[in-house]
C-alpha atoms as a PDB file:
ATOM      1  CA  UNK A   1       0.000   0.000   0.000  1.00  0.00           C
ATOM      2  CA  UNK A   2       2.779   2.064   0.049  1.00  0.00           C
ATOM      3  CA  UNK A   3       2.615   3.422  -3.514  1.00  0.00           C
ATOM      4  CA  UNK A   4      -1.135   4.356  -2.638  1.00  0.00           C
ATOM      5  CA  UNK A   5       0.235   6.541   0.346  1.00  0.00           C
ATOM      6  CA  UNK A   6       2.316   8.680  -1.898  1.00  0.00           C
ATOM      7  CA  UNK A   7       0.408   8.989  -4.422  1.00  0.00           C
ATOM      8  CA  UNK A   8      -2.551  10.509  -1.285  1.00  0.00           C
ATOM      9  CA  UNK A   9      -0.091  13.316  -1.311  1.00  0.00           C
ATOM     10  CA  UNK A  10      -1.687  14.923  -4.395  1.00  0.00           C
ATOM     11  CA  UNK A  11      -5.059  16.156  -3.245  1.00  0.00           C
ATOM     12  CA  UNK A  12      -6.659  15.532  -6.825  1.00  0.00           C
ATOM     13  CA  UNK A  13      -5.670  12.072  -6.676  1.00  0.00           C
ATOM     14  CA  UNK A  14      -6.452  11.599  -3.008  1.00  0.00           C
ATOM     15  CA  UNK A  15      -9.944  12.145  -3.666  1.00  0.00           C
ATOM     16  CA  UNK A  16     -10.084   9.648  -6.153  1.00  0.00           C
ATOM     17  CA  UNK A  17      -7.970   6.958  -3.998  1.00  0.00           C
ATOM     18  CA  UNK A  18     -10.738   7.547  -1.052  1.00  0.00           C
ATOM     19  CA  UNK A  19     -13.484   6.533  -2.933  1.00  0.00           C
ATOM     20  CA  UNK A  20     -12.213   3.320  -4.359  1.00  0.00           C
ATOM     21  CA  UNK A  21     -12.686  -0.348  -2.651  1.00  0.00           C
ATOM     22  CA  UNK A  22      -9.489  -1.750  -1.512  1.00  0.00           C
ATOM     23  CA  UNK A  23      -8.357  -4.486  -3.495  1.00  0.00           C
ATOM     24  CA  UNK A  24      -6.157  -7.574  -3.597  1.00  0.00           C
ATOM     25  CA  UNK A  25      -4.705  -8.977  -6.148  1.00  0.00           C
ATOM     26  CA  UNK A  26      -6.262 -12.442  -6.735  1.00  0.00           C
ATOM     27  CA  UNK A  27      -3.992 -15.812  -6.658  1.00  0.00           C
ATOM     28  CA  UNK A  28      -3.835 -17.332 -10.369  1.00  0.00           C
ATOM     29  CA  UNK A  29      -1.785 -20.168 -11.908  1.00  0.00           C
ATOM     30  CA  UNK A  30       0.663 -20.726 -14.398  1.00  0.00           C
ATOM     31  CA  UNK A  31       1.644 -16.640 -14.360  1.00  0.00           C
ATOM     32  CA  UNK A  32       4.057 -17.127 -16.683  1.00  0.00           C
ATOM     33  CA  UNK A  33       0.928 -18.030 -19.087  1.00  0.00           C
ATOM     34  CA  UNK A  34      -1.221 -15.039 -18.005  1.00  0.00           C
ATOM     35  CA  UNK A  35       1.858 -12.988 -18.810  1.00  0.00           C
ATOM     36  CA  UNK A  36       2.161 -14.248 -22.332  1.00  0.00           C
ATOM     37  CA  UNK A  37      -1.673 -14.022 -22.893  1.00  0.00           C
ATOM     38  CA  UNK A  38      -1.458 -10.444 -21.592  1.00  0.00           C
ATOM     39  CA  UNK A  39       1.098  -9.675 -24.137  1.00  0.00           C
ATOM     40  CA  UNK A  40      -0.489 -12.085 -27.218  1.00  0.00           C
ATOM     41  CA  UNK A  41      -3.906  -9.645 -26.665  1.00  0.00           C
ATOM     42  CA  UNK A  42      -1.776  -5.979 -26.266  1.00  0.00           C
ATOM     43  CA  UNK A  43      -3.206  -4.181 -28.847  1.00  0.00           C
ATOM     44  CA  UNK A  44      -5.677  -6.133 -30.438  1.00  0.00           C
ATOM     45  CA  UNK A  45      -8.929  -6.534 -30.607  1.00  0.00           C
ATOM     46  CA  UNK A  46     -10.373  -9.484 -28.027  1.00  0.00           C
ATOM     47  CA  UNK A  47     -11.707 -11.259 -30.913  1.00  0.00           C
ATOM     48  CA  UNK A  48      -8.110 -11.343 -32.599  1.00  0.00           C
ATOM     49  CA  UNK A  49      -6.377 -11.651 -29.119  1.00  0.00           C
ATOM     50  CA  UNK A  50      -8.721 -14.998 -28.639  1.00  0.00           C
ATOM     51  CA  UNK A  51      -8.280 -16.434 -32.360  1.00  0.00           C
ATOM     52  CA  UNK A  52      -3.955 -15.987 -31.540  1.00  0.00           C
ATOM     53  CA  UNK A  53      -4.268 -17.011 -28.200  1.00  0.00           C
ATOM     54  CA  UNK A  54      -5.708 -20.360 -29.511  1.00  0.00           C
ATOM     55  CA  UNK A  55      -3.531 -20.873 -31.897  1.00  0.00           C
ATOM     56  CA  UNK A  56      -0.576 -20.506 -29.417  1.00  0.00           C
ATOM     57  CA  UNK A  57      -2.411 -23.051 -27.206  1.00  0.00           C
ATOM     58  CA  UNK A  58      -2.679 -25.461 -30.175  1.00  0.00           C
ATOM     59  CA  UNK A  59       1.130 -25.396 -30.533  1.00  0.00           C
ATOM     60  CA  UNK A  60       0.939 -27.521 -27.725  1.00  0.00           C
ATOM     61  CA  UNK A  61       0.189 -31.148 -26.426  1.00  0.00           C
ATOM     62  CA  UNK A  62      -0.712 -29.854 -23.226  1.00  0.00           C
ATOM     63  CA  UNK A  63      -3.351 -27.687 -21.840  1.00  0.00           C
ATOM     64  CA  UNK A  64      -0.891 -25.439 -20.220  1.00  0.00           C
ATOM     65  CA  UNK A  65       2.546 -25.083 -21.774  1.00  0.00           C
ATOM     66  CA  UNK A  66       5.650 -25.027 -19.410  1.00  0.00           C
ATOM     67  CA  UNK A  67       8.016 -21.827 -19.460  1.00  0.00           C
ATOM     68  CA  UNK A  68      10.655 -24.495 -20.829  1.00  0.00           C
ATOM     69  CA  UNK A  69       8.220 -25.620 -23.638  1.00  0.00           C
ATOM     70  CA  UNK A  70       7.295 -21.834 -25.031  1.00  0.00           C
ATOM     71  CA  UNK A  71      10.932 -20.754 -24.726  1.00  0.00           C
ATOM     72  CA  UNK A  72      12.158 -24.312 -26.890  1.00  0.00           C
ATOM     73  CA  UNK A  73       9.258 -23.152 -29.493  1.00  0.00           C
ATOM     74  CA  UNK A  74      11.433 -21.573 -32.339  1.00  0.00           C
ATOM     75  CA  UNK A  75      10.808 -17.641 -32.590  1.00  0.00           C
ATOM     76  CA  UNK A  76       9.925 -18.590 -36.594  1.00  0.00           C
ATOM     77  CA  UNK A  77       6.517 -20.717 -35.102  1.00  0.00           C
ATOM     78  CA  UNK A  78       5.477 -17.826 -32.823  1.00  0.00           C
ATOM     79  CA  UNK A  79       5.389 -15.374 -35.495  1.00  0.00           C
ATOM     80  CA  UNK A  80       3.711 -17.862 -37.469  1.00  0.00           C
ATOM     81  CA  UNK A  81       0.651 -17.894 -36.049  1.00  0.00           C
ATOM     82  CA  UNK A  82       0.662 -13.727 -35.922  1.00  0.00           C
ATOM     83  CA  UNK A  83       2.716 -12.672 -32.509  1.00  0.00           C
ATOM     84  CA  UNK A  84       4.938  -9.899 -34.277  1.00  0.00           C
ATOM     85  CA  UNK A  85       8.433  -9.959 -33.356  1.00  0.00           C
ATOM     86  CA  UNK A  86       8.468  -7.956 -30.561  1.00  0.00           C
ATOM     87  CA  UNK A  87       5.770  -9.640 -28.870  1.00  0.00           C
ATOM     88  CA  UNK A  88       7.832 -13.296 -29.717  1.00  0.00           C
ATOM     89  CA  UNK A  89      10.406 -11.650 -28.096  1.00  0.00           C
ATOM     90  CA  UNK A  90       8.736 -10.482 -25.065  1.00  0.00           C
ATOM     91  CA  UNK A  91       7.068 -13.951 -24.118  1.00  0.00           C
ATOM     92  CA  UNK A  92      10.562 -15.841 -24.788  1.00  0.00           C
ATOM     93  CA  UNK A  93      12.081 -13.633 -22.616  1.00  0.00           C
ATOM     94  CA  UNK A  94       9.179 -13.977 -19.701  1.00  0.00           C
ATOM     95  CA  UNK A  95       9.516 -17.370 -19.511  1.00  0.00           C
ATOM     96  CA  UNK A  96      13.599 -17.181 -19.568  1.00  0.00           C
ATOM     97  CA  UNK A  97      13.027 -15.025 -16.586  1.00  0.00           C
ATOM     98  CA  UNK A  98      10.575 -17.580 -15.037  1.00  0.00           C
ATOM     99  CA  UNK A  99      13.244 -20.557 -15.848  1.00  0.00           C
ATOM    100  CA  UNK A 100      16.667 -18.584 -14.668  1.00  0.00           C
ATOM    101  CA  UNK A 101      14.955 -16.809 -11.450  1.00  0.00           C
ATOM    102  CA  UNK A 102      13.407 -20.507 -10.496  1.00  0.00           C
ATOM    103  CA  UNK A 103       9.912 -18.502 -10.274  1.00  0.00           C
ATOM    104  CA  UNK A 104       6.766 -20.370  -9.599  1.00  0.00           C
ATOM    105  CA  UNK A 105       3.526 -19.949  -8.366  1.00  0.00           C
ATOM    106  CA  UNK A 106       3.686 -20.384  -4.951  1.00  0.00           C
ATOM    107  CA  UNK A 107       7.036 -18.549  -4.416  1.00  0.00           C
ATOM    108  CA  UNK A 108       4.838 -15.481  -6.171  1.00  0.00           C
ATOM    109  CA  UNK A 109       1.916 -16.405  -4.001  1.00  0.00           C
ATOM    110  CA  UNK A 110       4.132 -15.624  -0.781  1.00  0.00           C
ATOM    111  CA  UNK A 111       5.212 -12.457  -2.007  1.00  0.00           C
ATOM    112  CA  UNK A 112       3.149  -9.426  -0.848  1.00  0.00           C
ATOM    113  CA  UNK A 113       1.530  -7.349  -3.316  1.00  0.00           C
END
């Protein structure tokens, strides 16, 4: 809550602050997935974020793709199925970070917000 303290300190946003519900943030898993989603649907349209999004699930066996099986899928099959470059690059490199920090779930789950 500290962010929400200093940002009090400006009386326009105070106002606004005071009349909102506090909020948690709500316990998901597979993060690393809802990352990548988040960045498959940037800037599109949420009937072209859902057609992508499917076709990046249908790359897979599995329901729910491991960090280790997204970053093995070769940048060239990503942007096959219409992530532009940048966004390949962005979802390889979340689930790097997800691999070489050892992040899971619960270790994010015991962090506070």
């Amino acid at each position: 809550m500290q962010h929400i303290e200093h940002l009090s300190k400006d009386k326009k946003l105070k106002k606004i602050i005071e009349l909102q519900e506090p909020r948690s943030l709500s316990k998901r898993k597979n993060v690393y997935l809802h990352l990548c989603f988040s960045i498959i649907s940037q800037q599109l349209s949420t009937k072209v974020a859902a057609v992508i999004q499917k076709r990046f699930l249908n790359l897979y066996v599995v329901k729910n793709p491991t960090p280790q099986q997204i970053l093995d899928t070769p940048f060239e099959i990503l942007r096959s199925i219409g992530l532009s470059n940048a966004k390949t690059g962005y979802v390889h490199n979340v689930c790097r970070f997800f691999i070489e920090e050892k992040i899971t779930d619960s270790k994010l789950h015991r962090m506070s917000n």
